[in-house]
PDB file of N, CA and C in Angstrom:
ATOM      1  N   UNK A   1      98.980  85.588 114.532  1.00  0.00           N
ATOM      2  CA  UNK A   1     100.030  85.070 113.670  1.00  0.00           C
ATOM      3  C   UNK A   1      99.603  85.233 112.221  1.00  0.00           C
ATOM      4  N   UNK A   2     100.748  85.609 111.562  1.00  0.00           N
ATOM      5  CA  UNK A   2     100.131  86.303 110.133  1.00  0.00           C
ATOM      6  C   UNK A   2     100.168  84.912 108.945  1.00  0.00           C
ATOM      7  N   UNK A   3      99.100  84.489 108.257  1.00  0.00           N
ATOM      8  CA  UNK A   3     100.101  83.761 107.115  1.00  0.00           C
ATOM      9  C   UNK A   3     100.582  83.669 105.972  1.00  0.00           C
ATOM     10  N   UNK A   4     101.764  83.049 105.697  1.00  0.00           N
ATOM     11  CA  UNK A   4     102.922  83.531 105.145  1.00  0.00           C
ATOM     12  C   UNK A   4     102.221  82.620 103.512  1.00  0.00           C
ATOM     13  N   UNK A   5     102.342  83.296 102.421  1.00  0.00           N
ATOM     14  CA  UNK A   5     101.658  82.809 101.232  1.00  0.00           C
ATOM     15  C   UNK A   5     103.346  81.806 100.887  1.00  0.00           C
ATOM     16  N   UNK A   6     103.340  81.259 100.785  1.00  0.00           N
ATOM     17  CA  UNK A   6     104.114  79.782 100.040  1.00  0.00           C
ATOM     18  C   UNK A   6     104.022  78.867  99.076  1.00  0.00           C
ATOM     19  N   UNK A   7     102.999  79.624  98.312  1.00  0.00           N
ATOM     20  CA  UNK A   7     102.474  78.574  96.855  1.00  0.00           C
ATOM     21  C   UNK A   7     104.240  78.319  95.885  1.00  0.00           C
ATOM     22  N   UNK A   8     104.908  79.140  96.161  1.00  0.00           N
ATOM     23  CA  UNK A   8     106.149  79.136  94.533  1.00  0.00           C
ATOM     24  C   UNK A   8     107.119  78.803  95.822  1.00  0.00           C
ATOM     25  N   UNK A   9     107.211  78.750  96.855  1.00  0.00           N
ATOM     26  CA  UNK A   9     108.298  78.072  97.656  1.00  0.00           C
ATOM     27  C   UNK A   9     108.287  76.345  97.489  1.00  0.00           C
ATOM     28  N   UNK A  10     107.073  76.481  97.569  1.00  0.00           N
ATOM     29  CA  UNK A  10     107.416  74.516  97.219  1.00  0.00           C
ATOM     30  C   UNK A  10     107.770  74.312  96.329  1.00  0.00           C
ATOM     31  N   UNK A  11     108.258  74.702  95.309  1.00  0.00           N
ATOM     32  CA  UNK A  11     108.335  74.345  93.715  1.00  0.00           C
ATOM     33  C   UNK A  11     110.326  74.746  93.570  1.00  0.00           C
ATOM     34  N   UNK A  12     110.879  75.313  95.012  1.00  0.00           N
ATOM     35  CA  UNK A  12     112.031  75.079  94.963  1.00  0.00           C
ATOM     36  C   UNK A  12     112.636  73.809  94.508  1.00  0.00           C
ATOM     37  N   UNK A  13     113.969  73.960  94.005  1.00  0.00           N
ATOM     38  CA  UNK A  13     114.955  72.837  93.474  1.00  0.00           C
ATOM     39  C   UNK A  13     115.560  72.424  94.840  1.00  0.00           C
ATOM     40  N   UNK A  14     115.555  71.936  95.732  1.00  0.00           N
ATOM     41  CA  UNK A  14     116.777  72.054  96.748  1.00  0.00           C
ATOM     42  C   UNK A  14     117.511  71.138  96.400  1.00  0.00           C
ATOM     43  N   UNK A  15     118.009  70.387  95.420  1.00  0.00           N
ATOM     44  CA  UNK A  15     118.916  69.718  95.375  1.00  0.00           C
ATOM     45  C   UNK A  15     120.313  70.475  94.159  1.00  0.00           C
ATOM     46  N   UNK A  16     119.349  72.051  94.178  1.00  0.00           N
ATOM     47  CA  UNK A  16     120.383  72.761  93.664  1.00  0.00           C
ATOM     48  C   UNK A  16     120.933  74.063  94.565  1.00  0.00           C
ATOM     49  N   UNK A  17     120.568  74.325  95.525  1.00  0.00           N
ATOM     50  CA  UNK A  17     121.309  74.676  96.995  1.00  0.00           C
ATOM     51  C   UNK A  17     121.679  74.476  97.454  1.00  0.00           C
ATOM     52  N   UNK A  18     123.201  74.625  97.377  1.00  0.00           N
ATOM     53  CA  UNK A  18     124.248  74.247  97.719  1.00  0.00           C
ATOM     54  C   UNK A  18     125.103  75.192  98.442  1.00  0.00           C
ATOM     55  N   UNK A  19     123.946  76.965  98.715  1.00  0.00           N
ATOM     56  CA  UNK A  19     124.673  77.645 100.075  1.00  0.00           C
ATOM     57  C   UNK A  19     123.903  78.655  99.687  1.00  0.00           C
ATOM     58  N   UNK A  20     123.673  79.560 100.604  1.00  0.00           N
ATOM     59  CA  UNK A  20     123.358  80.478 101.087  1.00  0.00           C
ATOM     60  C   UNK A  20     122.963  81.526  99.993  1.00  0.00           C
ATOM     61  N   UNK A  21     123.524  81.607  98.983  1.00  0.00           N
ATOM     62  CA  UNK A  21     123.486  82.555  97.962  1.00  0.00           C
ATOM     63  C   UNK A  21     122.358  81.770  97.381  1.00  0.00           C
ATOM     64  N   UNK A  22     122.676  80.791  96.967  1.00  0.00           N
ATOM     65  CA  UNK A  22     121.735  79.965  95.748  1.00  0.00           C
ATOM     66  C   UNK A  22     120.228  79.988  96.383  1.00  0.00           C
ATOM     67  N   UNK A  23     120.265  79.590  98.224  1.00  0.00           N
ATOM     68  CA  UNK A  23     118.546  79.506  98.600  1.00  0.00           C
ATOM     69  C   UNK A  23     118.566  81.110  98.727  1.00  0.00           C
ATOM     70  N   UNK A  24     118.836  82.359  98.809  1.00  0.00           N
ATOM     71  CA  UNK A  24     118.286  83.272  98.862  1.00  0.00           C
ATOM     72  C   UNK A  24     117.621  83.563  96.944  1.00  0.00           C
ATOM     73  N   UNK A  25     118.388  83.169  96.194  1.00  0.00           N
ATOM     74  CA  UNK A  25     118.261  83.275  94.663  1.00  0.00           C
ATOM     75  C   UNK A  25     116.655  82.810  94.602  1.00  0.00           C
ATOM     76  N   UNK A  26     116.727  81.385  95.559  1.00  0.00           N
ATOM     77  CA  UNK A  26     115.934  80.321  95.072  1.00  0.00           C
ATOM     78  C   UNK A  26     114.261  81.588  96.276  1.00  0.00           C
ATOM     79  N   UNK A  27     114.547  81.625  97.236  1.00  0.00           N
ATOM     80  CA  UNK A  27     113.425  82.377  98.262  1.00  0.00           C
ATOM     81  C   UNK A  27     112.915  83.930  96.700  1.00  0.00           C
ATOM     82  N   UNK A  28     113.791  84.532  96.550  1.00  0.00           N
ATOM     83  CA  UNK A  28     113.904  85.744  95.808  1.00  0.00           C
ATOM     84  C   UNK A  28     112.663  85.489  94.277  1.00  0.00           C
ATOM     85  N   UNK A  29     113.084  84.154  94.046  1.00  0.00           N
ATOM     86  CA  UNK A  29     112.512  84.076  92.484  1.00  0.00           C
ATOM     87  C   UNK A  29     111.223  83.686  93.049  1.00  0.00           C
ATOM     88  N   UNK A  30     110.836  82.918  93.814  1.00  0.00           N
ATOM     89  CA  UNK A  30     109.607  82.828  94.736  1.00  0.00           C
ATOM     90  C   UNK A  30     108.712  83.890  94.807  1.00  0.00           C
ATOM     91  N   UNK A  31     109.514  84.979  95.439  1.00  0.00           N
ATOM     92  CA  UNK A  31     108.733  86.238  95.947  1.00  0.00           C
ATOM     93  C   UNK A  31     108.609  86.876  94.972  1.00  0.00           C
ATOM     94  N   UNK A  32     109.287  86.600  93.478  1.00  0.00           N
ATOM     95  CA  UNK A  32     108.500  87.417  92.099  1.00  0.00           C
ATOM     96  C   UNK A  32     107.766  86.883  91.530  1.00  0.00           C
ATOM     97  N   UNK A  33     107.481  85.460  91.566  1.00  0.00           N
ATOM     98  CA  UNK A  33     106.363  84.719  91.289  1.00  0.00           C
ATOM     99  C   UNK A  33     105.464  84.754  91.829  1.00  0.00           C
ATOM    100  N   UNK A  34     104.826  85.789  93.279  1.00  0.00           N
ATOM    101  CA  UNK A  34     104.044  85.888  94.190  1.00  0.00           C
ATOM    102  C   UNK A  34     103.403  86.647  93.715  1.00  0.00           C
ATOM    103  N   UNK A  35     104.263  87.566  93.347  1.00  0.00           N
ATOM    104  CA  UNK A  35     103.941  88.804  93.181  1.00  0.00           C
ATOM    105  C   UNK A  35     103.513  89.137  91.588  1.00  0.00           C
ATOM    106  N   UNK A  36     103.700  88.467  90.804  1.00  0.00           N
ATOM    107  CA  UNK A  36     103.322  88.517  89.537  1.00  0.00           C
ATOM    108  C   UNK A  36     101.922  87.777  89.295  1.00  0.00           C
ATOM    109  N   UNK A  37     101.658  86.746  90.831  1.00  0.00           N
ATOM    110  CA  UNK A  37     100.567  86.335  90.924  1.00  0.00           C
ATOM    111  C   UNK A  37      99.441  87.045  91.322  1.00  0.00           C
ATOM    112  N   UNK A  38      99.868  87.819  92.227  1.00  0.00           N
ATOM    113  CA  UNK A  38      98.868  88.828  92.631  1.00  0.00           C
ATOM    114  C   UNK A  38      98.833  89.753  91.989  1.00  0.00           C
ATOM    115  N   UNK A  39      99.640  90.179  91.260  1.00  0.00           N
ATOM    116  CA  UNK A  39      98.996  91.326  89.703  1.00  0.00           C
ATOM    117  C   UNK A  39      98.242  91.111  89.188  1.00  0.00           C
ATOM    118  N   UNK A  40      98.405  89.661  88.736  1.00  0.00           N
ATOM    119  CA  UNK A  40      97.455  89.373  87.676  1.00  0.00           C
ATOM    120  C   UNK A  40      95.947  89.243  88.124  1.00  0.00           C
ATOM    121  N   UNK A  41      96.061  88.375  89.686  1.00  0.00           N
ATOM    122  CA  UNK A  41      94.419  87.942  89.717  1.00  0.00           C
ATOM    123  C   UNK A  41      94.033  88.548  90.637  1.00  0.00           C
ATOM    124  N   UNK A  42      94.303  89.763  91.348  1.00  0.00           N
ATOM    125  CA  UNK A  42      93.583  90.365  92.892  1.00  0.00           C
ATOM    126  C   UNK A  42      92.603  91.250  92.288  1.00  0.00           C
ATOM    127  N   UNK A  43      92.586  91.984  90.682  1.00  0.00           N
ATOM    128  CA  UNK A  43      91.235  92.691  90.281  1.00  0.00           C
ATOM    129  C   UNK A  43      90.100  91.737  90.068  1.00  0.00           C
ATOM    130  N   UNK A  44      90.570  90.791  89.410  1.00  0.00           N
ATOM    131  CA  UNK A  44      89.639  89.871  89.215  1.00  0.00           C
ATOM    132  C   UNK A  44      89.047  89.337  90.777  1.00  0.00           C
ATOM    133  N   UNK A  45      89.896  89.154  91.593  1.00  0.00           N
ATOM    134  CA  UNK A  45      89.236  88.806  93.083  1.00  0.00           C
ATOM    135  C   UNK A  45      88.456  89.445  93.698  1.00  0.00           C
ATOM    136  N   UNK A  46      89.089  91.181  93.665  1.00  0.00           N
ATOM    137  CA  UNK A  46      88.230  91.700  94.033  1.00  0.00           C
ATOM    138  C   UNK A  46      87.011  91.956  93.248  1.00  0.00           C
ATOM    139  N   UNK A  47      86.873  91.983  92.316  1.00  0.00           N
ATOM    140  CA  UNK A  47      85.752  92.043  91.366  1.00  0.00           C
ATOM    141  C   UNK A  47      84.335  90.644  92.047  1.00  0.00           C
ATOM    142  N   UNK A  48      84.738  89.910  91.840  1.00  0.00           N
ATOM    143  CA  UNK A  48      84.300  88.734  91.887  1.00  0.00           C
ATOM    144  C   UNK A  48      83.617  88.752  93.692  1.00  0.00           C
ATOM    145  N   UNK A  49      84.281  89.174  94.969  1.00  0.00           N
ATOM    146  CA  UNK A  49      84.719  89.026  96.275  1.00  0.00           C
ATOM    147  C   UNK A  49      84.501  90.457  96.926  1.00  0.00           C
ATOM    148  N   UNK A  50      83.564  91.378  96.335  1.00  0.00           N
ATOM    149  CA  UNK A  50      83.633  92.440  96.190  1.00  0.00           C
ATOM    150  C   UNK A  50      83.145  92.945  97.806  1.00  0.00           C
ATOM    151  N   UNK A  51      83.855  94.218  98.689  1.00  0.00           N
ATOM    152  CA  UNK A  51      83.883  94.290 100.280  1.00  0.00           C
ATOM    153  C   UNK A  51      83.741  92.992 100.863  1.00  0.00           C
ATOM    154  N   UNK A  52      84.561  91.891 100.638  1.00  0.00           N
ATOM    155  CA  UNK A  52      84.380  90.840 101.529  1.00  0.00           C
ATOM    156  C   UNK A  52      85.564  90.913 102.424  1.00  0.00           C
ATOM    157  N   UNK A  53      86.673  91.882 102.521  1.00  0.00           N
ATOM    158  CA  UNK A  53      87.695  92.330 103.066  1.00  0.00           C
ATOM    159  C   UNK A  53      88.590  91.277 103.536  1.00  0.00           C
ATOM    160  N   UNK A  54      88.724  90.916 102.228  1.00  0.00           N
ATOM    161  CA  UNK A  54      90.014  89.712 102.203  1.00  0.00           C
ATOM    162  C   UNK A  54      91.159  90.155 102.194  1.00  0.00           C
ATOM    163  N   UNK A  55      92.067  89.164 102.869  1.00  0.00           N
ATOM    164  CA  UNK A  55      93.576  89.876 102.622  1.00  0.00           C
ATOM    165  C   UNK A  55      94.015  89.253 101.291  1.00  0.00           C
ATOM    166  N   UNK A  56      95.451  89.640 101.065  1.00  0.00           N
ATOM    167  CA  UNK A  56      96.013  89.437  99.960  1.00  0.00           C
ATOM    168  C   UNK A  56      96.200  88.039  99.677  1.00  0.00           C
ATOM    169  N   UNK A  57      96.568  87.610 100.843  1.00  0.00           N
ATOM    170  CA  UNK A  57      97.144  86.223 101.045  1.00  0.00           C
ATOM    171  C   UNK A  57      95.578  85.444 100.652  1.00  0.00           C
ATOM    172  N   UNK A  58      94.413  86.064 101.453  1.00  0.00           N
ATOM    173  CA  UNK A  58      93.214  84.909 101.013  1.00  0.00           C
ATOM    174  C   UNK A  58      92.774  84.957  99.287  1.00  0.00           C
ATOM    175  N   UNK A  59      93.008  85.900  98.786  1.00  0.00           N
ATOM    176  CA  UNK A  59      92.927  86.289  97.048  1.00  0.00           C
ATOM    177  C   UNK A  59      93.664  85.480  96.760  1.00  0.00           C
ATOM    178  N   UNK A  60      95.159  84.707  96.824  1.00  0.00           N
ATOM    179  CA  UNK A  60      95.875  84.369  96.379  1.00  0.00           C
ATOM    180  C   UNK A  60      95.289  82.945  96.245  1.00  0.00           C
TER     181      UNK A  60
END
């Protein structure tokens, strides 16, 4: 079972989802905050963590 990185999912509004469009908006802005996370710090991880053959998710 793979696991699923969820650091910017908790930080959803849900009391501003109010359908289907808005939580995909809300999942979407998540997954660019993931990903802007792992730009920034996976050289530095690997730098630091160097062949310790971590996945992305454990860098994060």
């Amino acid at each position: 079972r793979l696991h699923l990185c969820d650091q910017h999912l908790s930080h959803m509004q849900a009391d501003k989802i109010m359908n289907k469009h808005n939580l995909l908006l809300e999942v979407c802005l998540a997954a660019l905050h993931e990903g802007q996370s792992i730009k920034t710090h996976l050289k530095r991880y690997d730098a630091l963590y160097e062949g310790s053959g971590h996945t992305t998710c454990t860098a994060l």
